[in-house]
PDB file of N, CA and C in Angstrom:
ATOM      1  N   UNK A   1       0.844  -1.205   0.000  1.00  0.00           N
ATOM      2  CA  UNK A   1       0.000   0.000   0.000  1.00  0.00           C
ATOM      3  C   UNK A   1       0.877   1.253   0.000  1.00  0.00           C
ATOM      4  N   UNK A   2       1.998   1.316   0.805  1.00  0.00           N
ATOM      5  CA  UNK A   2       3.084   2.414   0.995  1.00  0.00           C
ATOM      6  C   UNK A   2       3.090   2.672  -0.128  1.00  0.00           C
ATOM      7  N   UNK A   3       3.672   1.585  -1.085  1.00  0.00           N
ATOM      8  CA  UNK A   3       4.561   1.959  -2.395  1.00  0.00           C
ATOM      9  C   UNK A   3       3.637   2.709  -3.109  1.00  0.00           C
ATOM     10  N   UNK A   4       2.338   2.236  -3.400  1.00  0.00           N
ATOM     11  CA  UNK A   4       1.248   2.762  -4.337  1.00  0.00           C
ATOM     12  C   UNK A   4       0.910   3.902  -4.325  1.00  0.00           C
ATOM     13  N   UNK A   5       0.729   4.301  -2.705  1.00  0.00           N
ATOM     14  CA  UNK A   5       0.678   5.903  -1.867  1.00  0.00           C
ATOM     15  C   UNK A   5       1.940   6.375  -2.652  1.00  0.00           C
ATOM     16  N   UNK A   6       3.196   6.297  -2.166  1.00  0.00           N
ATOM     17  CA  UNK A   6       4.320   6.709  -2.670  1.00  0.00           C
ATOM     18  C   UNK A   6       4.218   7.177  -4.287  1.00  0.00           C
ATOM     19  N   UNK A   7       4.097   6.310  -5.122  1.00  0.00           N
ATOM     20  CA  UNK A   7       3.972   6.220  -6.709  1.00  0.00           C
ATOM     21  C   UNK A   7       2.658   7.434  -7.042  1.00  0.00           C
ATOM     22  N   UNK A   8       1.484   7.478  -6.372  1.00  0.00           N
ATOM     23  CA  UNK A   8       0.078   8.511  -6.165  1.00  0.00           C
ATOM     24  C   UNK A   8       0.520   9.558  -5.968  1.00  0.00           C
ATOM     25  N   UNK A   9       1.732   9.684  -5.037  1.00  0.00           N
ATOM     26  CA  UNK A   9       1.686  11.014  -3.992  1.00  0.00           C
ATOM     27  C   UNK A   9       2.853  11.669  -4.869  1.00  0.00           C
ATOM     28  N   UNK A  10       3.898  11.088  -5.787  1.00  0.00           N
ATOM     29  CA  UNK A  10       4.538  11.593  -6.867  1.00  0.00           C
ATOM     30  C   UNK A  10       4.123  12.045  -7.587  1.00  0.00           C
ATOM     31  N   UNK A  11       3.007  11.281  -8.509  1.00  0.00           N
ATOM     32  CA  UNK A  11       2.705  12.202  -9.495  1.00  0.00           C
ATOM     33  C   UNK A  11       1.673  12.903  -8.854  1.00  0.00           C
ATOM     34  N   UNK A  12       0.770  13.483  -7.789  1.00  0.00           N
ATOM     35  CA  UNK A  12       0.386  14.680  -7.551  1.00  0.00           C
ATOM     36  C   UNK A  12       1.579  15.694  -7.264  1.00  0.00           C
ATOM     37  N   UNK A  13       2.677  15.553  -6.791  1.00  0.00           N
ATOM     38  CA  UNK A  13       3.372  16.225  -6.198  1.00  0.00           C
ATOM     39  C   UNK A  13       3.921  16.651  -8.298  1.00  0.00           C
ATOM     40  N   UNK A  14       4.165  15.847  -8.754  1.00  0.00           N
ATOM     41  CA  UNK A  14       4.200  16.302 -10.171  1.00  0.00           C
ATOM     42  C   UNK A  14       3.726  17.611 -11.015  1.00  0.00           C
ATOM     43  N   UNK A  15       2.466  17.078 -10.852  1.00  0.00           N
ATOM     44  CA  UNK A  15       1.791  18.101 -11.251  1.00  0.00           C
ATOM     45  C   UNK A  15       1.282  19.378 -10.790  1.00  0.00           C
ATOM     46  N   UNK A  16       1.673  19.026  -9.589  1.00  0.00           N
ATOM     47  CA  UNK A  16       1.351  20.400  -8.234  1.00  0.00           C
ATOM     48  C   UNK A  16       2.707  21.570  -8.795  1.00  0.00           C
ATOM     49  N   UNK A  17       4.415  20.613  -8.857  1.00  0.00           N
ATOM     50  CA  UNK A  17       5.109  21.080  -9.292  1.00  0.00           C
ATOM     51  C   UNK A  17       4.591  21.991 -10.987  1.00  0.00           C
ATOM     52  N   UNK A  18       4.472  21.144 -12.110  1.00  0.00           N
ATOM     53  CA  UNK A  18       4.439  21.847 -13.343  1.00  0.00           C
ATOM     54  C   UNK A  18       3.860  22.830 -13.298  1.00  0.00           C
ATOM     55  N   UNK A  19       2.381  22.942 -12.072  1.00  0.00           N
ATOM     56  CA  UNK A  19       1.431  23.881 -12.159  1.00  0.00           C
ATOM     57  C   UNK A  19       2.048  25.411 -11.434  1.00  0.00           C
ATOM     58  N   UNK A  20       2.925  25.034 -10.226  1.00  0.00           N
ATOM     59  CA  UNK A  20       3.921  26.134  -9.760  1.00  0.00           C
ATOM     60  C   UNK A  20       4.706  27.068 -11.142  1.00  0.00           C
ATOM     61  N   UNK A  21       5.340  25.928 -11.671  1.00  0.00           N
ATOM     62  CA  UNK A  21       6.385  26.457 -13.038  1.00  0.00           C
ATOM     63  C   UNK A  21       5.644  27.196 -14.196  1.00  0.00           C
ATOM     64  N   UNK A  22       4.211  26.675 -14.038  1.00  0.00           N
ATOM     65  CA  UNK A  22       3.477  27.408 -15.127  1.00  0.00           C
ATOM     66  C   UNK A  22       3.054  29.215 -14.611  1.00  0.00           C
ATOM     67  N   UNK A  23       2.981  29.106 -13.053  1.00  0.00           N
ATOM     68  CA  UNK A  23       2.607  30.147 -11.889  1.00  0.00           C
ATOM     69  C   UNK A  23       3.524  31.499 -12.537  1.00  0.00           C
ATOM     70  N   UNK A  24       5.033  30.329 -12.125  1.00  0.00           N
ATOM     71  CA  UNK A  24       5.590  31.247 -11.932  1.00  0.00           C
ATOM     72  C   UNK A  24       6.597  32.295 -13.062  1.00  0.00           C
ATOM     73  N   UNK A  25       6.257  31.860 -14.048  1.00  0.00           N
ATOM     74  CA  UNK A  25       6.794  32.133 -15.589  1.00  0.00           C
ATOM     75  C   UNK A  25       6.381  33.679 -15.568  1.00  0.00           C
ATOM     76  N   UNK A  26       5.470  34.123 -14.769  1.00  0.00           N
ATOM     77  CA  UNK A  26       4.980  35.552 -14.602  1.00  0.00           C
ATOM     78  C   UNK A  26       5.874  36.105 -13.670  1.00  0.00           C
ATOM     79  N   UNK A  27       6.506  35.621 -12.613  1.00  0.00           N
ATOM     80  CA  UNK A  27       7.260  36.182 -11.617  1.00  0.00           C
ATOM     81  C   UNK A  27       8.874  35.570 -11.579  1.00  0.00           C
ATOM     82  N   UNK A  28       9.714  36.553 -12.213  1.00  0.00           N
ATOM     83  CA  UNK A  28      10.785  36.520 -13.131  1.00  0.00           C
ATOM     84  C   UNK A  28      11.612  36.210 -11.665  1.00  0.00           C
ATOM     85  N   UNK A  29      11.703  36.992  -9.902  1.00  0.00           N
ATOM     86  CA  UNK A  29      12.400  36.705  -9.419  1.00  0.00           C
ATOM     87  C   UNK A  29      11.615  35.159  -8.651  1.00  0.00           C
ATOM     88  N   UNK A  30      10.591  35.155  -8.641  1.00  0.00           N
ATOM     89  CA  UNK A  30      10.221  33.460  -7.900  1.00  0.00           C
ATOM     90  C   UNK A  30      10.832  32.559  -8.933  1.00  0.00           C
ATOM     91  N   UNK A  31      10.862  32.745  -9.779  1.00  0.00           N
ATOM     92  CA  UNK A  31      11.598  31.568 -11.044  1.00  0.00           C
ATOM     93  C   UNK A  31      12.916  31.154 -10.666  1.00  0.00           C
ATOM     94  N   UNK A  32      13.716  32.336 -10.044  1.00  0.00           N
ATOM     95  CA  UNK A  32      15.036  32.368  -9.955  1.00  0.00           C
ATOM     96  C   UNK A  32      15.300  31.493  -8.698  1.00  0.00           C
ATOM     97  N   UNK A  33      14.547  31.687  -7.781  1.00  0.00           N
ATOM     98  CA  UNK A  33      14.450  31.152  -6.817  1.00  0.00           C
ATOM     99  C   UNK A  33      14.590  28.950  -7.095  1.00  0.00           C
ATOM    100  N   UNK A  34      13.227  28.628  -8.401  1.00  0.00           N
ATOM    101  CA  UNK A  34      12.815  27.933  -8.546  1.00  0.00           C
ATOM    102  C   UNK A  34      14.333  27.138  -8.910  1.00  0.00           C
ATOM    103  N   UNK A  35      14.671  27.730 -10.099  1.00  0.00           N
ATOM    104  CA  UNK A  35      15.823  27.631 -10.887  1.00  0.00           C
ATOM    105  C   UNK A  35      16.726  26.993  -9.489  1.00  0.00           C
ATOM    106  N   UNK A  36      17.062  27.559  -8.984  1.00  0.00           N
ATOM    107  CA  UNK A  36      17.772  27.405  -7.945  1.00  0.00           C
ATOM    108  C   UNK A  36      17.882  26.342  -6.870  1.00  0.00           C
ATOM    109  N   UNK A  37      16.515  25.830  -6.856  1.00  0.00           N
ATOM    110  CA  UNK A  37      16.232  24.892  -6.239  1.00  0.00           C
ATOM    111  C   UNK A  37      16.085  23.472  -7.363  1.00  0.00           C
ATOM    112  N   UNK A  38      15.935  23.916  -8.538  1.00  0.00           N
ATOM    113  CA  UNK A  38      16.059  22.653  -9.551  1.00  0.00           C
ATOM    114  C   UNK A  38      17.793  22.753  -9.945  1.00  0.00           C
ATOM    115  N   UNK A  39      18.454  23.434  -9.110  1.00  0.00           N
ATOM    116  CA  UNK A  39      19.720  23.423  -9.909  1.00  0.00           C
ATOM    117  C   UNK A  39      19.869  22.645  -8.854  1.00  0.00           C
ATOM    118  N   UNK A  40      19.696  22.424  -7.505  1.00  0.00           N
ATOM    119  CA  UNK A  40      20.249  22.263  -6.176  1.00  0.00           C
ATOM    120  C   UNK A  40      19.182  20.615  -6.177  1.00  0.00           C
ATOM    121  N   UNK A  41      19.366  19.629  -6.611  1.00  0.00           N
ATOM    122  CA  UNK A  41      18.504  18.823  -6.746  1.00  0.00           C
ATOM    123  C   UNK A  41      18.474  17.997  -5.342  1.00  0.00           C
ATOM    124  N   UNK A  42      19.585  18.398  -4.255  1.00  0.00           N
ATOM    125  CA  UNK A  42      19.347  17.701  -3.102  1.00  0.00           C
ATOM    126  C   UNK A  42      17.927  18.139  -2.442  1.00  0.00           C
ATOM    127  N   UNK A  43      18.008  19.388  -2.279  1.00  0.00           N
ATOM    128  CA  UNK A  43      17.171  20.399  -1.866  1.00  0.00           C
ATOM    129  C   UNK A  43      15.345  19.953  -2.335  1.00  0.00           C
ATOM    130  N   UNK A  44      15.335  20.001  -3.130  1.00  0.00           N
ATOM    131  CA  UNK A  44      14.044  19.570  -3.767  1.00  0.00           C
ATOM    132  C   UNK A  44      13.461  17.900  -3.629  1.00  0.00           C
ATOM    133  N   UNK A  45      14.737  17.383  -3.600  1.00  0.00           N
ATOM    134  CA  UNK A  45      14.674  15.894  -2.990  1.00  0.00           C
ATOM    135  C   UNK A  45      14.000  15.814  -1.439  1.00  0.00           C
ATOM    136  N   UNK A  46      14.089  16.662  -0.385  1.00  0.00           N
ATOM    137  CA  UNK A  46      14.547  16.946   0.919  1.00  0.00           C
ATOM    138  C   UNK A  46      13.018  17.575   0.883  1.00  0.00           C
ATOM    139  N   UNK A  47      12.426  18.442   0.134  1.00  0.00           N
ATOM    140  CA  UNK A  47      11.355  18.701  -0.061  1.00  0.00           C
ATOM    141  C   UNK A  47      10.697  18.088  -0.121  1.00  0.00           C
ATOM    142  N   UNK A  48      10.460  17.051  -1.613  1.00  0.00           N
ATOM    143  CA  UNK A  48      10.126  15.884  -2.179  1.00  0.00           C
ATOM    144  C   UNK A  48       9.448  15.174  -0.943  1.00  0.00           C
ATOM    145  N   UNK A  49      10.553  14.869  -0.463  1.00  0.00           N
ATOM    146  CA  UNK A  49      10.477  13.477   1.045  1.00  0.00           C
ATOM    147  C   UNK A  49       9.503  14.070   1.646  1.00  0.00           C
ATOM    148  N   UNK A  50       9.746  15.255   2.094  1.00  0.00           N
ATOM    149  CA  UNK A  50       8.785  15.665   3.579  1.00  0.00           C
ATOM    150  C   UNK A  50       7.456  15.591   3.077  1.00  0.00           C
ATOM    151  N   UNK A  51       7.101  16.105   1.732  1.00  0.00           N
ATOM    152  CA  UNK A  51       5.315  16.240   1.458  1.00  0.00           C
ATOM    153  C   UNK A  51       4.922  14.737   1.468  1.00  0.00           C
ATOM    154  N   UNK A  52       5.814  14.123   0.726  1.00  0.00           N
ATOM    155  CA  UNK A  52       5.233  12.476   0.270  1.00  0.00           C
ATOM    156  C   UNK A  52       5.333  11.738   1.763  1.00  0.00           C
ATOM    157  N   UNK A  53       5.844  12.107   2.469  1.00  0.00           N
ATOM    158  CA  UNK A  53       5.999  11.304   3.612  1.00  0.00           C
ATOM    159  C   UNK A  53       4.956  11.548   4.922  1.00  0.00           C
ATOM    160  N   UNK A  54       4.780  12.802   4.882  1.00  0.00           N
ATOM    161  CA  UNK A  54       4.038  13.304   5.267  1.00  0.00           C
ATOM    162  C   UNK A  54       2.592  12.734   5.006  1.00  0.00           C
ATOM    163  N   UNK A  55       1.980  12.413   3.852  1.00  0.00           N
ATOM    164  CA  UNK A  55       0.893  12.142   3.123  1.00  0.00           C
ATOM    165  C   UNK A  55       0.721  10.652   3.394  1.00  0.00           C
ATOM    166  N   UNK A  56       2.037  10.266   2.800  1.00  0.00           N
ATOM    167  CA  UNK A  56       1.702   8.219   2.941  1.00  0.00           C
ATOM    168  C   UNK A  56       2.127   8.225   4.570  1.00  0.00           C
ATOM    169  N   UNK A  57       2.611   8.686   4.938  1.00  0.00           N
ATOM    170  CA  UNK A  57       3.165   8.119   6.261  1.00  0.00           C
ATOM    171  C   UNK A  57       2.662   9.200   7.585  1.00  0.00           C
ATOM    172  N   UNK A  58       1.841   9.628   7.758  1.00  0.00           N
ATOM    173  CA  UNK A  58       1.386  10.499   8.877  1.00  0.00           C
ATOM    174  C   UNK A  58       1.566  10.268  10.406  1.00  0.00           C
ATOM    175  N   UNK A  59       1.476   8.663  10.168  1.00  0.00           N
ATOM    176  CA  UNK A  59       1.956   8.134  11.720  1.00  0.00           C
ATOM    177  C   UNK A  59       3.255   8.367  12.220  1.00  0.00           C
ATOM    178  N   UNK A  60       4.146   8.218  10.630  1.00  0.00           N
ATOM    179  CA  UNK A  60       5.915   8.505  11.026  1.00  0.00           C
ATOM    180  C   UNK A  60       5.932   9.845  11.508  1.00  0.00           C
ATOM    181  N   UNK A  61       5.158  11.138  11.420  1.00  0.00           N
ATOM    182  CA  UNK A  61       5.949  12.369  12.059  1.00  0.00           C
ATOM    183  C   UNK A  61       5.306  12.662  13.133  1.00  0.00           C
TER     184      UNK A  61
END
């Protein structure tokens, strides 16, 4: 069940992402920001974890 949650909670987190990138194409310094954090791919990983984990795993925090 984890994994499936896990695999679900990606691609919302997916598309939650594209829909930010589409946001933020209007706001030249939030982009930079964005940029920054897709350059820094630990960072977004570290992100990544906490929402999805958060979601499938509520008991863990």
């Amino acid at each position: 069940v984890a994994g499936y949650c896990l695999i679900e909670e990606t691609i919302k987190y997916i598309e939650k992402l594209h829909h930010r990138v589409e946001e933020l194409k209007t706001n030249r310094e939030q982009l930079l920001v964005t940029k920054s954090c897709l350059d820094d791919v630990n960072v977004c990983v570290e992100i990544f974890t906490e929402v999805t984990a958060s979601s499938c795993f509520p008991s863990m925090l």
